[in-house]
Protein backbone atom coordinates (compact mmCIF):
# COMPACT_ATOMS: atom_id res chain seq x y z
CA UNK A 1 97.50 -11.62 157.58
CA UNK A 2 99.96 -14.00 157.64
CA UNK A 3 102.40 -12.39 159.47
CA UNK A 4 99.47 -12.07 162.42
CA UNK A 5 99.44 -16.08 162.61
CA UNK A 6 102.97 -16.91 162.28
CA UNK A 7 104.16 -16.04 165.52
CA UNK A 8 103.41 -14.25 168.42
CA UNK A 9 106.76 -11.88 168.11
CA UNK A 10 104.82 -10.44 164.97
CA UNK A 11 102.01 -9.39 167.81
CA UNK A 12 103.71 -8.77 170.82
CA UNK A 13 107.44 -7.56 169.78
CA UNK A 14 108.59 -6.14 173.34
CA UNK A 15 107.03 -8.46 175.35
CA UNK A 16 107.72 -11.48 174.05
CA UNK A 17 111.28 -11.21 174.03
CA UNK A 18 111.04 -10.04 177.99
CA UNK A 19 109.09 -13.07 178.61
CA UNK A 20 111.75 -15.41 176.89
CA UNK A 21 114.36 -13.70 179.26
CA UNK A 22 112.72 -14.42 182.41
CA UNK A 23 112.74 -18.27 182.20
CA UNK A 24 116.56 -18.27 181.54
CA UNK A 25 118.76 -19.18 184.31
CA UNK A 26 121.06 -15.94 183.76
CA UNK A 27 118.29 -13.76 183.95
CA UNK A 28 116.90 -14.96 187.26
CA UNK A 29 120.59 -14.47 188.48
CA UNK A 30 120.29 -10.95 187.29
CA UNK A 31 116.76 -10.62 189.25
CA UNK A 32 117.76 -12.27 192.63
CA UNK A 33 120.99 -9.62 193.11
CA UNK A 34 119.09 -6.59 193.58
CA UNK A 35 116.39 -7.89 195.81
CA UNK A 36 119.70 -9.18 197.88
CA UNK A 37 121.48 -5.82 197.42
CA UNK A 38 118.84 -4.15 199.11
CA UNK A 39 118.20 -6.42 201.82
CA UNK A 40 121.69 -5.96 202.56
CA UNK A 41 121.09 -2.14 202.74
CA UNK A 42 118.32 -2.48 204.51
CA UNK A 43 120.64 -3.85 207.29
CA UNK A 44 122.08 -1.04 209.40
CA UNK A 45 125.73 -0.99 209.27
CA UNK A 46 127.84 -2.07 212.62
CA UNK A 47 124.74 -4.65 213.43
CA UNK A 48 125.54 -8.43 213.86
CA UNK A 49 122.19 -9.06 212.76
CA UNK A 50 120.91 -10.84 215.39
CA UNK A 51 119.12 -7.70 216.81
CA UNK A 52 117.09 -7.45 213.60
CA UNK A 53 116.39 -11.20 213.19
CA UNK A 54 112.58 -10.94 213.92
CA UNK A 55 110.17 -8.48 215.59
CA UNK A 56 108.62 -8.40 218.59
CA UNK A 57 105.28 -9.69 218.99
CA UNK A 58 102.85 -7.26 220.74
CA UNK A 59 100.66 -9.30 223.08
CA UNK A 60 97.02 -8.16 223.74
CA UNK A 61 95.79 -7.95 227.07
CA UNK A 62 93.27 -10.36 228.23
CA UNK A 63 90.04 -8.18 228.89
CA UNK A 64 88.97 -8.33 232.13
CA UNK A 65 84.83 -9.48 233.19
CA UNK A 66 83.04 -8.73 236.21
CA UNK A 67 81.75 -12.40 235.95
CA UNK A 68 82.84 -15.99 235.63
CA UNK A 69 81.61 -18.45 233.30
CA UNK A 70 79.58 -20.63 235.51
CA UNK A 71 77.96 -18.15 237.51
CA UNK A 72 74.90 -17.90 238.71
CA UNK A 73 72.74 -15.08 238.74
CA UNK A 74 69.82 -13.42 238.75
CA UNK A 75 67.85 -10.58 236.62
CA UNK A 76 67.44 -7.23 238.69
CA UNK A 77 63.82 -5.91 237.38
CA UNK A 78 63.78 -2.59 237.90
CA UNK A 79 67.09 -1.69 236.05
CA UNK A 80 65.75 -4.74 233.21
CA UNK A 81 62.38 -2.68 232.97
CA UNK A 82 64.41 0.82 232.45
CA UNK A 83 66.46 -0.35 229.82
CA UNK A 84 66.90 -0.35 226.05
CA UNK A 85 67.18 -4.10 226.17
CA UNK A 86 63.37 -3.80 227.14
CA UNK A 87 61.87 -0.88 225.39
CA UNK A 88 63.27 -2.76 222.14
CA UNK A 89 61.63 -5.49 222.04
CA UNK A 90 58.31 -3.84 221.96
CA UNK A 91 56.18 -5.71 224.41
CA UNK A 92 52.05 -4.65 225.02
CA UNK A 93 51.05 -1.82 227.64
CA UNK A 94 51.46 -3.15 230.57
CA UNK A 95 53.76 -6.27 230.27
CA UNK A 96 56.40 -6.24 233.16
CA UNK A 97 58.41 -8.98 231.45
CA UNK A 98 58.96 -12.60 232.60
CA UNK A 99 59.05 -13.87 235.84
CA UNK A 100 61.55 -16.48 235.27
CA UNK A 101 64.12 -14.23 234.91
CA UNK A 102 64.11 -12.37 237.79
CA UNK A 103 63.03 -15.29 240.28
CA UNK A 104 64.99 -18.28 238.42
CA UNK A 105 68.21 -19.08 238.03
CA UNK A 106 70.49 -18.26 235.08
CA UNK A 107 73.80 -19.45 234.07
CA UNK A 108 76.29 -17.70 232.58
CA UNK A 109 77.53 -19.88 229.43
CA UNK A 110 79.60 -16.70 228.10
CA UNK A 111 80.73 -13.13 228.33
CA UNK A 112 82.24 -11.20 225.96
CA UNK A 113 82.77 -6.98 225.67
CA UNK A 114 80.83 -5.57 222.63
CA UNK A 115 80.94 -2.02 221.35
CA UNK A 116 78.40 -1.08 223.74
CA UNK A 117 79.59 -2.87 226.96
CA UNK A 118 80.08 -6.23 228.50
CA UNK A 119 77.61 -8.37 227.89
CA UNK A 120 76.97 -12.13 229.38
CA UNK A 121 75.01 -14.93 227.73
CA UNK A 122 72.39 -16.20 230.36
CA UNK A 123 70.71 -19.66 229.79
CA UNK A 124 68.25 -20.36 232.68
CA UNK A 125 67.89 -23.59 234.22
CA UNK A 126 65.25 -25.90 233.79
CA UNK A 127 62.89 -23.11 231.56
CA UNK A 128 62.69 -24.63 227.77
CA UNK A 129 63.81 -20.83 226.33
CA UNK A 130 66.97 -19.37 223.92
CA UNK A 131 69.75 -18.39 226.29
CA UNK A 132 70.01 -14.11 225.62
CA UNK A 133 72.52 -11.74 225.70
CA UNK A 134 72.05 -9.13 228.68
CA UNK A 135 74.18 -6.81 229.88
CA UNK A 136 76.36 -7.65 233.01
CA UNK A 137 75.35 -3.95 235.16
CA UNK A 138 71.53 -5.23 235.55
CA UNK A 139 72.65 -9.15 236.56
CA UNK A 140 72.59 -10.19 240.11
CA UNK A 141 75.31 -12.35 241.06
CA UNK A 142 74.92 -15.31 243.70
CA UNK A 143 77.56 -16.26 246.41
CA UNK A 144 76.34 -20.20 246.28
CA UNK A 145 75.61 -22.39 243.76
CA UNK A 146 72.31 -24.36 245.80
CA UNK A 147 69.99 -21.48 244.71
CA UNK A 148 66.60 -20.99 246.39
CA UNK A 149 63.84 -19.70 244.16
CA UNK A 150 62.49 -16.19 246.02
């Protein structure tokens, strides 16, 4: 029993010695020379070593919208009442959607491509609603900004 409580060589008698050896000054020396060894075989032979200073960043491509942030546009209804974006919300028999957002404005605030296409948040001006997030082939662009209500 004693010899449990002495000291923790009694316990541990490979591993204490190992940790002992690590927080010496000679044995970090001994540690640092192989990671440098093989860094220095890493290195093809012949090579300055300016070519294999750093790699090359790969640069992604800006994706590329049909819209602009800014623009305004318009719901088309028939290809709104055909889609997905329509049958899921699960409206009553009969409902034909809102009015406001085929005959009101809408501003686009933001686009961004999702897994299922590019889609543009529209906020429309001057009705108290949540922007939503439609998709840009059933939008209606206009060519001015001083928009007449149809």
């Amino acid at each position: 029993m004693e010899a449990l409580t002495a000291t923790p060589r009694a316990l541990f008698p490979r591993a204490y010695p190992a940790a002992a050896a690590r927080r010496t000054p000679s044995a970090r020396r001994r540690c640092a020379a192989p990671v440098r060894a093989s860094a220095a075989a890493a290195e093809p032979a012949g090579d300055d070593g300016a070519a294999a200073a750093a790699p090359k960043k790969v640069l992604k491509k800006k994706p590329v919208y049909s819209m602009k942030k800014g623009q305004i546009v318009r719901v088309d209804k028939e290809k709104y009442l055909n889609s997905i974006n329509y049958l899921s919300v699960g409206h009553p028999p009969f409902y034909k959607g809102l009015d406001y957002i085929y005959e009101d404005r809408g501003e686009v605030l933001d686009i961004r491509i999702f897994e299922t296409g590019e889609y543009a948040l529209i906020a429309w001006v001057g009705i108290p609603t949540p922007p939503a997030w439609l998709p840009t082939y059933m939008l209606i662009k206009s060519d001015k900004l001083d928009y007449e209500r149809i």
